[in-house]
ModelCIF file with pLDDT and N, C-alpha, C, O atoms, coordinates in Angstrom:
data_MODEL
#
_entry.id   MODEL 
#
_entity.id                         1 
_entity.type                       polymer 
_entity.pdbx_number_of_molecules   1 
#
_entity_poly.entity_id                      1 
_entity_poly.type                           'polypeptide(L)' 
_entity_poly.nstd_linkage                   no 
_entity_poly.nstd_monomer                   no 
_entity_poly.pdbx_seq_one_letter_code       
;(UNK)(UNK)(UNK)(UNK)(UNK)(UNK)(UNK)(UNK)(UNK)(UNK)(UNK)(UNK)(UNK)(UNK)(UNK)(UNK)
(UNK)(UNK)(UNK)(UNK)(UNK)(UNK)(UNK)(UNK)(UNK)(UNK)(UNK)(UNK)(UNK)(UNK)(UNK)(UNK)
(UNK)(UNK)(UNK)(UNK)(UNK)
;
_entity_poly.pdbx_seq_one_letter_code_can   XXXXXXXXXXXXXXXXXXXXXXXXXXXXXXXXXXXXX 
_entity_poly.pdbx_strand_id                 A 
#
loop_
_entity_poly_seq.entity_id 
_entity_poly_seq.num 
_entity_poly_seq.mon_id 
_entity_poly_seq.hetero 
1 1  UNK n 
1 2  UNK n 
1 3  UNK n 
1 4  UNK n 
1 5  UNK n 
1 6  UNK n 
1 7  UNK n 
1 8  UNK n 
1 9  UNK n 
1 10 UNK n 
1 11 UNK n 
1 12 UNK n 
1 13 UNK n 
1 14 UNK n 
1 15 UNK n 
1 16 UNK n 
1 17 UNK n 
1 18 UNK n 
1 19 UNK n 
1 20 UNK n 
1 21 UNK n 
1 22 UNK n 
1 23 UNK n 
1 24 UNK n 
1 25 UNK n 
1 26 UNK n 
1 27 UNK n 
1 28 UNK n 
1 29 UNK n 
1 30 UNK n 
1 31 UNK n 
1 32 UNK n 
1 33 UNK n 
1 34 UNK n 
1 35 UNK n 
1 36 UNK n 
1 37 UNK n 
#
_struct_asym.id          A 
_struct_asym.entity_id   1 
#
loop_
_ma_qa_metric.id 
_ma_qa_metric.mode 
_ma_qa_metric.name 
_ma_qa_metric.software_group_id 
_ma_qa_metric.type 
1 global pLDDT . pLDDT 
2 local  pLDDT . pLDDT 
#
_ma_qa_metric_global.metric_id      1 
_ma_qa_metric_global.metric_value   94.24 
_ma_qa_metric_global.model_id       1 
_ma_qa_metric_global.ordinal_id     1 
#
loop_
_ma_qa_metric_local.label_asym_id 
_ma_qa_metric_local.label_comp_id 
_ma_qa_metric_local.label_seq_id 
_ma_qa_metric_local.metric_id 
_ma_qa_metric_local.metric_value 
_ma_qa_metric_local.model_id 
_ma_qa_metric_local.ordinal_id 
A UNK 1  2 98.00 1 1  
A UNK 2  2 97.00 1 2  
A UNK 3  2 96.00 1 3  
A UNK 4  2 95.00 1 4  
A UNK 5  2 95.00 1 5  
A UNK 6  2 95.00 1 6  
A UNK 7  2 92.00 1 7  
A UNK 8  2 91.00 1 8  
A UNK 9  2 93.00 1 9  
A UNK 10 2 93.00 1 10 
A UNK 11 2 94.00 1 11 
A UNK 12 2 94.00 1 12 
A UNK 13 2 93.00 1 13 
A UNK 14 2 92.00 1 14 
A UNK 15 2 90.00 1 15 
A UNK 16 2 91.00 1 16 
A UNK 17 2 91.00 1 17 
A UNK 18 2 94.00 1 18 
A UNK 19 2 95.00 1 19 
A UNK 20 2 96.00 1 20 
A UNK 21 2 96.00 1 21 
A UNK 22 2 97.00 1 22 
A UNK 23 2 97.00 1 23 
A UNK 24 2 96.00 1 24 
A UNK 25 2 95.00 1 25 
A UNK 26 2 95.00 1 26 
A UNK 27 2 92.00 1 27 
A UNK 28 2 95.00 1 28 
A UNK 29 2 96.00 1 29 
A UNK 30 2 93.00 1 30 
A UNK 31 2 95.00 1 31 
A UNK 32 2 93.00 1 32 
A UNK 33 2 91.00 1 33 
A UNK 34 2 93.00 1 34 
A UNK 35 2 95.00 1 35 
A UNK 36 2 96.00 1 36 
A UNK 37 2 97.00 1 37 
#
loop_
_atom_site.group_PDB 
_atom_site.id 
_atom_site.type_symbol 
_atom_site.label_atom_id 
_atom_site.label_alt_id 
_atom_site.label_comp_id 
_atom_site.label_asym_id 
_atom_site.label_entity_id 
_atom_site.label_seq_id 
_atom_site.pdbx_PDB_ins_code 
_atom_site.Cartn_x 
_atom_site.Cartn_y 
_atom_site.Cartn_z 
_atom_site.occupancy 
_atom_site.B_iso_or_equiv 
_atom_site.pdbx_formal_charge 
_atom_site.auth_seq_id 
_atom_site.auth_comp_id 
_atom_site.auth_asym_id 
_atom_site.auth_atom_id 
_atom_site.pdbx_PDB_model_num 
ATOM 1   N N  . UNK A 1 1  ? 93.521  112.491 114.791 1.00 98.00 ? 1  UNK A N  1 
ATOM 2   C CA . UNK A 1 1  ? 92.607  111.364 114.617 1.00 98.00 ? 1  UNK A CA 1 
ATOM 3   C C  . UNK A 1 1  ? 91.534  111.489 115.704 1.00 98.00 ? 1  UNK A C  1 
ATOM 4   O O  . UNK A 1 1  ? 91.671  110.913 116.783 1.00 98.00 ? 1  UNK A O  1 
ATOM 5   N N  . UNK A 1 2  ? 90.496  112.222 115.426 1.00 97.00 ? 2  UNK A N  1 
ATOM 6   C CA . UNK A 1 2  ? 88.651  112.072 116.100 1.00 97.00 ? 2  UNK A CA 1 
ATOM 7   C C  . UNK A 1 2  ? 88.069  112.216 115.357 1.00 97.00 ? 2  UNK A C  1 
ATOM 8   O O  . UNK A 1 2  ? 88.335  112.035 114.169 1.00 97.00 ? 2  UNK A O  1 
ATOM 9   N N  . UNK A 1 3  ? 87.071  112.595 115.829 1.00 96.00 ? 3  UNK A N  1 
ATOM 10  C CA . UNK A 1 3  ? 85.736  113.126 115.098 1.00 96.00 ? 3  UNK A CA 1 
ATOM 11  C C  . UNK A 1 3  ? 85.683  114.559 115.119 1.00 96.00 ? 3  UNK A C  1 
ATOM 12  O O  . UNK A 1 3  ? 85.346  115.155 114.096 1.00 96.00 ? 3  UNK A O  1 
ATOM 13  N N  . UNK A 1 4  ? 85.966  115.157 116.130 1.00 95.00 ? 4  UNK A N  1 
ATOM 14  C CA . UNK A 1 4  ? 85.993  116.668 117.025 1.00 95.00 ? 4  UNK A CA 1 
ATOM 15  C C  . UNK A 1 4  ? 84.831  117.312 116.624 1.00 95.00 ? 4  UNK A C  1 
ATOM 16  O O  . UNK A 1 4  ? 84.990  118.338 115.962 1.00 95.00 ? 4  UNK A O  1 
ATOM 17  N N  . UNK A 1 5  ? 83.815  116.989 116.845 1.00 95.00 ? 5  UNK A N  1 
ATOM 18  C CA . UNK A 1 5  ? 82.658  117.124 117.154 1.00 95.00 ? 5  UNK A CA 1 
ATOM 19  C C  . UNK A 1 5  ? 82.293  118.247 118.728 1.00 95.00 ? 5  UNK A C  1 
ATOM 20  O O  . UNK A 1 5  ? 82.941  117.996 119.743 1.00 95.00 ? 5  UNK A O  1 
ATOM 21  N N  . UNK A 1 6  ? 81.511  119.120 118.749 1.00 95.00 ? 6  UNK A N  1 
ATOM 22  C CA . UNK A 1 6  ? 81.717  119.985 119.618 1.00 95.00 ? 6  UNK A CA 1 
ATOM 23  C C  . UNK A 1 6  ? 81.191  118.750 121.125 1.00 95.00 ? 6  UNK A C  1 
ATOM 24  O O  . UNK A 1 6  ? 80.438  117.776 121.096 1.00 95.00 ? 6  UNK A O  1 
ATOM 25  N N  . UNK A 1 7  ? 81.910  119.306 122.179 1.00 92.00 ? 7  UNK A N  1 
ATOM 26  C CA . UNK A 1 7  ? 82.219  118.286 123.500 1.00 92.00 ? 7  UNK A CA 1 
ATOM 27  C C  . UNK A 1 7  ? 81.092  118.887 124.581 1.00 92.00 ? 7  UNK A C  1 
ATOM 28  O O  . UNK A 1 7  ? 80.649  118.196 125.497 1.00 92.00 ? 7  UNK A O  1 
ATOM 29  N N  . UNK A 1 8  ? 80.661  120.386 124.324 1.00 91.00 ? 8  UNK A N  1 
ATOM 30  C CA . UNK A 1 8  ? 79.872  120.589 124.971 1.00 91.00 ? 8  UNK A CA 1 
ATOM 31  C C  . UNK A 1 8  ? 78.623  120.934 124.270 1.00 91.00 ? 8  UNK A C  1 
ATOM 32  O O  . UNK A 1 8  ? 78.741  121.704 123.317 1.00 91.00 ? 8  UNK A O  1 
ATOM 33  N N  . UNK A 1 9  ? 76.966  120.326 124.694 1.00 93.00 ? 9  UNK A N  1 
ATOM 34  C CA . UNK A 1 9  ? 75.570  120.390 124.205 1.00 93.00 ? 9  UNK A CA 1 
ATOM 35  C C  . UNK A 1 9  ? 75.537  121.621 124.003 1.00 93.00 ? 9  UNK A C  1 
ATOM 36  O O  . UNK A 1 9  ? 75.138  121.634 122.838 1.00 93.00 ? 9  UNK A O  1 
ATOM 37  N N  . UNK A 1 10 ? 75.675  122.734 124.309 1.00 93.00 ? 10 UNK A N  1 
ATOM 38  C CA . UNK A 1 10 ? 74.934  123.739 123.827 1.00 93.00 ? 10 UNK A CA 1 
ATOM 39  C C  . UNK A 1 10 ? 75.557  124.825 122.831 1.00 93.00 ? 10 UNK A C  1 
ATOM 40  O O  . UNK A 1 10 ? 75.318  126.009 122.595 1.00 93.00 ? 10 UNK A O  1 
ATOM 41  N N  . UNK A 1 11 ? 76.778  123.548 122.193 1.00 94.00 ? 11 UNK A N  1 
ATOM 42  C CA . UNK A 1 11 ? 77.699  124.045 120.892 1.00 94.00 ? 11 UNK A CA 1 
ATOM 43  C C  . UNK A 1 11 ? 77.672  123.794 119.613 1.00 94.00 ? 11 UNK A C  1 
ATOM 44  O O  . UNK A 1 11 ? 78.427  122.874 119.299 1.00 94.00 ? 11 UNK A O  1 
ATOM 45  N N  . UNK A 1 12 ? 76.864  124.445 118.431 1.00 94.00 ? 12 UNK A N  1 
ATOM 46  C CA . UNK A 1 12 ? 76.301  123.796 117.428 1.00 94.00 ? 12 UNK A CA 1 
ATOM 47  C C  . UNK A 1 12 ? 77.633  124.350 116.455 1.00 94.00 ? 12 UNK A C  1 
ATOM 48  O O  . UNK A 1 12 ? 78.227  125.416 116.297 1.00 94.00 ? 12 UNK A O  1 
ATOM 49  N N  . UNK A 1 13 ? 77.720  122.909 115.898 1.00 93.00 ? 13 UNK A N  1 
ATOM 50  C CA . UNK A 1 13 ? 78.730  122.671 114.318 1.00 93.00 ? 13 UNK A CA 1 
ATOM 51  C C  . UNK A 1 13 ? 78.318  123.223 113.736 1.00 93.00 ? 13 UNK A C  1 
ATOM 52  O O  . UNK A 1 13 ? 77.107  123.151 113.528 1.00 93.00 ? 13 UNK A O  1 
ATOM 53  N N  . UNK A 1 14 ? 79.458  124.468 112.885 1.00 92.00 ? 14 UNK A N  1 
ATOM 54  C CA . UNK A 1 14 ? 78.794  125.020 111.546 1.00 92.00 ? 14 UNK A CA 1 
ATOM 55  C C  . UNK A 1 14 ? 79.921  124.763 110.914 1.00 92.00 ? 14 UNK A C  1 
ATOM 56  O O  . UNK A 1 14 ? 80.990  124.403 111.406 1.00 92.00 ? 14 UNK A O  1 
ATOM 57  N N  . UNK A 1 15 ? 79.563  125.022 109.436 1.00 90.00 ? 15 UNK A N  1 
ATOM 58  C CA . UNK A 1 15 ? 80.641  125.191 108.057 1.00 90.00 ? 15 UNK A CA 1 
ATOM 59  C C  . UNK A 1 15 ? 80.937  123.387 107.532 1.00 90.00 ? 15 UNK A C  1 
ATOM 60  O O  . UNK A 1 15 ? 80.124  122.470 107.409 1.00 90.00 ? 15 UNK A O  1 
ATOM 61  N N  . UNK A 1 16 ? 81.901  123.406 107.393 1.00 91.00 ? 16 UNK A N  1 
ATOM 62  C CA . UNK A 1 16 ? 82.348  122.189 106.690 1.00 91.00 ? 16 UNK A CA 1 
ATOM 63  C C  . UNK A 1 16 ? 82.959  121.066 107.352 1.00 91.00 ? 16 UNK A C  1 
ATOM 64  O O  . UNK A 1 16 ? 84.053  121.069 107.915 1.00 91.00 ? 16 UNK A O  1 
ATOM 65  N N  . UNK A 1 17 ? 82.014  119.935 107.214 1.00 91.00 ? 17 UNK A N  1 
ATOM 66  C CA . UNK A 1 17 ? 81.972  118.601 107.760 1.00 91.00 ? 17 UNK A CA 1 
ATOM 67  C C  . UNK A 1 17 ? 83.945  118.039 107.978 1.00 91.00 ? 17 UNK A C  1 
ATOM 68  O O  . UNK A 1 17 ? 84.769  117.870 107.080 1.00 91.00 ? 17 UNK A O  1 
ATOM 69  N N  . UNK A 1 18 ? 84.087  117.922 109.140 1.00 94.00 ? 18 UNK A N  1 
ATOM 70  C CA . UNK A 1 18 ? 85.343  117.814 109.688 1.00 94.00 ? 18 UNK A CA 1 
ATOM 71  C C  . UNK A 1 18 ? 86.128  116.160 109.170 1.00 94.00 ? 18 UNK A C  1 
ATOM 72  O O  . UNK A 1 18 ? 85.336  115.218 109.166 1.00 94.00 ? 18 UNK A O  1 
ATOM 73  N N  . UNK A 1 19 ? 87.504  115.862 108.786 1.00 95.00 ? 19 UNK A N  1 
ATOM 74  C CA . UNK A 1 19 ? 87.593  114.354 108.723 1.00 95.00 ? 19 UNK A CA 1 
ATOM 75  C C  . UNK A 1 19 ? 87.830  114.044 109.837 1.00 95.00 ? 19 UNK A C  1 
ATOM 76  O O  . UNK A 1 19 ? 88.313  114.705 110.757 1.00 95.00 ? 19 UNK A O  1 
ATOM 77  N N  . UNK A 1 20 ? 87.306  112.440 109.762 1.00 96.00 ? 20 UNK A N  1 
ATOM 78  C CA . UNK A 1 20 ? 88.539  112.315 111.369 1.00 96.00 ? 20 UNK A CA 1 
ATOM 79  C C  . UNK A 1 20 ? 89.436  111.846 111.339 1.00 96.00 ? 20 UNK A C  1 
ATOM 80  O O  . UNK A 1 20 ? 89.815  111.250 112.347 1.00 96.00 ? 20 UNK A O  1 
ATOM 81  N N  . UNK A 1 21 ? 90.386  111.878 109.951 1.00 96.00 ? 21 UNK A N  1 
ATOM 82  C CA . UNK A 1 21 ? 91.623  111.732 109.786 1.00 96.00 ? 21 UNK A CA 1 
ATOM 83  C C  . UNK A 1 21 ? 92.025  113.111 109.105 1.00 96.00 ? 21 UNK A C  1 
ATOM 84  O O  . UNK A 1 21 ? 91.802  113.145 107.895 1.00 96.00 ? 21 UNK A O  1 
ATOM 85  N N  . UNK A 1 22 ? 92.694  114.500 109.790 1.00 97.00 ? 22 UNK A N  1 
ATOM 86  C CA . UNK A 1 22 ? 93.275  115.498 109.071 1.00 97.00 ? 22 UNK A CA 1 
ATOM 87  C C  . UNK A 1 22 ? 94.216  115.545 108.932 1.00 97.00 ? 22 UNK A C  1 
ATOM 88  O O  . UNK A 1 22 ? 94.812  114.618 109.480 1.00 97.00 ? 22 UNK A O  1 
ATOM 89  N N  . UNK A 1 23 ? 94.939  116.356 108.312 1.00 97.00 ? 23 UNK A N  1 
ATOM 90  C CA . UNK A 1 23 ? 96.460  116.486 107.976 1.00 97.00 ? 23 UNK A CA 1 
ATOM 91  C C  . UNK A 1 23 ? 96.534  118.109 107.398 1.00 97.00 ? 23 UNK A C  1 
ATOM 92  O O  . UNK A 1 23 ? 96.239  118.512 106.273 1.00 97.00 ? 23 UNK A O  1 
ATOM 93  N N  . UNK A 1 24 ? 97.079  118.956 108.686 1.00 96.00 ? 24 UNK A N  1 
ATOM 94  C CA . UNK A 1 24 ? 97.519  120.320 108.098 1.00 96.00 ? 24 UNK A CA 1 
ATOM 95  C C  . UNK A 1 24 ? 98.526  120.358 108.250 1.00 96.00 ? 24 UNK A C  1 
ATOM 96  O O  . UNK A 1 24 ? 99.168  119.754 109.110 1.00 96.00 ? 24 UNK A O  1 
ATOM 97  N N  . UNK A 1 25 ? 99.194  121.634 106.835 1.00 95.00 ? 25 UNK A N  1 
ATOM 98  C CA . UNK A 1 25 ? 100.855 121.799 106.872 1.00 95.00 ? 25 UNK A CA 1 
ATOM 99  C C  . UNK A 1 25 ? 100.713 122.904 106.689 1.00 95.00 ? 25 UNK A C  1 
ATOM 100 O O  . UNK A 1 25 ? 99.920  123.497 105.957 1.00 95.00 ? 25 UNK A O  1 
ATOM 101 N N  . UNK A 1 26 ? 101.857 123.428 107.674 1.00 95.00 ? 26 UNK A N  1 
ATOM 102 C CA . UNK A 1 26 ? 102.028 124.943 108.021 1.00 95.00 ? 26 UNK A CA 1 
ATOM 103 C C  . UNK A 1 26 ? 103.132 124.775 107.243 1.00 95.00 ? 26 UNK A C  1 
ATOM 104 O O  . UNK A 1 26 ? 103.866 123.799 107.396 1.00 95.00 ? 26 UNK A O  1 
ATOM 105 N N  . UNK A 1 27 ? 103.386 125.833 106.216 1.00 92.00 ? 27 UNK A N  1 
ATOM 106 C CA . UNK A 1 27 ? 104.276 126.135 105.310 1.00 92.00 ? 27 UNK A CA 1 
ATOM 107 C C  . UNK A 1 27 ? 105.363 127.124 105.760 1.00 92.00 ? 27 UNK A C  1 
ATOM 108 O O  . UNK A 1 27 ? 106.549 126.903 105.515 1.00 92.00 ? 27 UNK A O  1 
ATOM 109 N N  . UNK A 1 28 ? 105.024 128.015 106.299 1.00 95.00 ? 28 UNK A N  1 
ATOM 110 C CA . UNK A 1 28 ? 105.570 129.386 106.830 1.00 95.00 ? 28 UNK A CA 1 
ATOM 111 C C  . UNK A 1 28 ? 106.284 129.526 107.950 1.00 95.00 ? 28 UNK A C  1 
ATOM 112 O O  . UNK A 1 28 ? 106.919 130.515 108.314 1.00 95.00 ? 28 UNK A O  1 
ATOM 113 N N  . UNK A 1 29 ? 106.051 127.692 108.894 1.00 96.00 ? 29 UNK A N  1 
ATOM 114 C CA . UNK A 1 29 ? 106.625 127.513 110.116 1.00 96.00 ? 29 UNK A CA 1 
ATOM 115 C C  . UNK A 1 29 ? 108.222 126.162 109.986 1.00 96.00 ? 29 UNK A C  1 
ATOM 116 O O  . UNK A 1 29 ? 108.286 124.933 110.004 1.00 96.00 ? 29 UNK A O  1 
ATOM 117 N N  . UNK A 1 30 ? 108.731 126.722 109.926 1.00 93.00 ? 30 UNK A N  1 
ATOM 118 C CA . UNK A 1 30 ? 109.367 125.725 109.499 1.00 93.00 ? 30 UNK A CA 1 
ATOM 119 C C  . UNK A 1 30 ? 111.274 125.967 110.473 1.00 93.00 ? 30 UNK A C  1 
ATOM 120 O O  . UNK A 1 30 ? 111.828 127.064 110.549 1.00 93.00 ? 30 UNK A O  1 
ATOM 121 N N  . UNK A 1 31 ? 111.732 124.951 110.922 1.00 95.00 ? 31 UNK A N  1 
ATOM 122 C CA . UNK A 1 31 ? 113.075 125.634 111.537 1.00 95.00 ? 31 UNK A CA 1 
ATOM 123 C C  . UNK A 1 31 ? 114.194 126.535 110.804 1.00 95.00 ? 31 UNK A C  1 
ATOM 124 O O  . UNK A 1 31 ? 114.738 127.565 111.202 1.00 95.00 ? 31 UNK A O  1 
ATOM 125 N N  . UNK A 1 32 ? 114.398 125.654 109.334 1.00 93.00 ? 32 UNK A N  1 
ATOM 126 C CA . UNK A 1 32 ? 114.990 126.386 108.491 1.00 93.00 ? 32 UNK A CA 1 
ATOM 127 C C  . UNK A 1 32 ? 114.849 126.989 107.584 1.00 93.00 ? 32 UNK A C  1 
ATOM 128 O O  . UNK A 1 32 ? 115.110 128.188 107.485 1.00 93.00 ? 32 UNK A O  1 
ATOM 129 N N  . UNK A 1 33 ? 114.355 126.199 106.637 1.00 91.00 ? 33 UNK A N  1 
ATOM 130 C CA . UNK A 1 33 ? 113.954 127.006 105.185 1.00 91.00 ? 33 UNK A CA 1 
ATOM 131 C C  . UNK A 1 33 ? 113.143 128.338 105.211 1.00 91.00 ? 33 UNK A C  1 
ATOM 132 O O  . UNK A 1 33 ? 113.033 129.348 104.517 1.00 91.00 ? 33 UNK A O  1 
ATOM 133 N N  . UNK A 1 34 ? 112.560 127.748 106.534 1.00 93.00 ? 34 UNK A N  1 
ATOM 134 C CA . UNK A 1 34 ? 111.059 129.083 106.100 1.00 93.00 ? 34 UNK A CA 1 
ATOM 135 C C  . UNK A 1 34 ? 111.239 129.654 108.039 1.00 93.00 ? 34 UNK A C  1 
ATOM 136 O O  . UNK A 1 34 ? 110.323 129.812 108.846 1.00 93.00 ? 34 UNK A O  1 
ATOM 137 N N  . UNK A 1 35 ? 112.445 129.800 108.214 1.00 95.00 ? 35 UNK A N  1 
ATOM 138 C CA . UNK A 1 35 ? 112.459 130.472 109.795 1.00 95.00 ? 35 UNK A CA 1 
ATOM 139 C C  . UNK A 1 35 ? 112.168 131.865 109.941 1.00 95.00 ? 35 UNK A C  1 
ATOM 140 O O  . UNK A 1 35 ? 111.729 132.358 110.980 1.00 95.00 ? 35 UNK A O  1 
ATOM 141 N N  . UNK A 1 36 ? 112.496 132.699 108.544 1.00 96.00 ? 36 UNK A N  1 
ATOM 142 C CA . UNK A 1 36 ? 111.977 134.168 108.395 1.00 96.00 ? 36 UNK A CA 1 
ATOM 143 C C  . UNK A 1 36 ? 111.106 134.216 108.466 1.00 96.00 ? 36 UNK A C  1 
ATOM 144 O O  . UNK A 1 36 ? 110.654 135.139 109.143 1.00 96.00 ? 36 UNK A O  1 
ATOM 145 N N  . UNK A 1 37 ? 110.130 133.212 107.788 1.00 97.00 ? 37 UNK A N  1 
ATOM 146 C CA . UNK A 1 37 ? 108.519 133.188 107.824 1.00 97.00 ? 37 UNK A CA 1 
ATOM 147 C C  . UNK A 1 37 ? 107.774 132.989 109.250 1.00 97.00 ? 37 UNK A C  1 
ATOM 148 O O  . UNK A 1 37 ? 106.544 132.966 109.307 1.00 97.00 ? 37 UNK A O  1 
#
């Protein structure tokens, strides 16, 4: 939960407009199911 907007001026945002609510899921990391992964 931010904005994460770059923190220092002479760092310009590129690509695709960020939420400031994200939610990533690492599939491949997991303790059990996916511990080979």
């Amino acid at each position: 939960i931010c904005d994460g907007k770059p923190s220092k001026p002479y760092v310009v945002q590129m690509g695709l407009e960020e939420p400031m609510v994200k939610r990533t899921v690492e599939g491949d990391l997991g303790m059990r199911v996916s511990a080979e992964s």
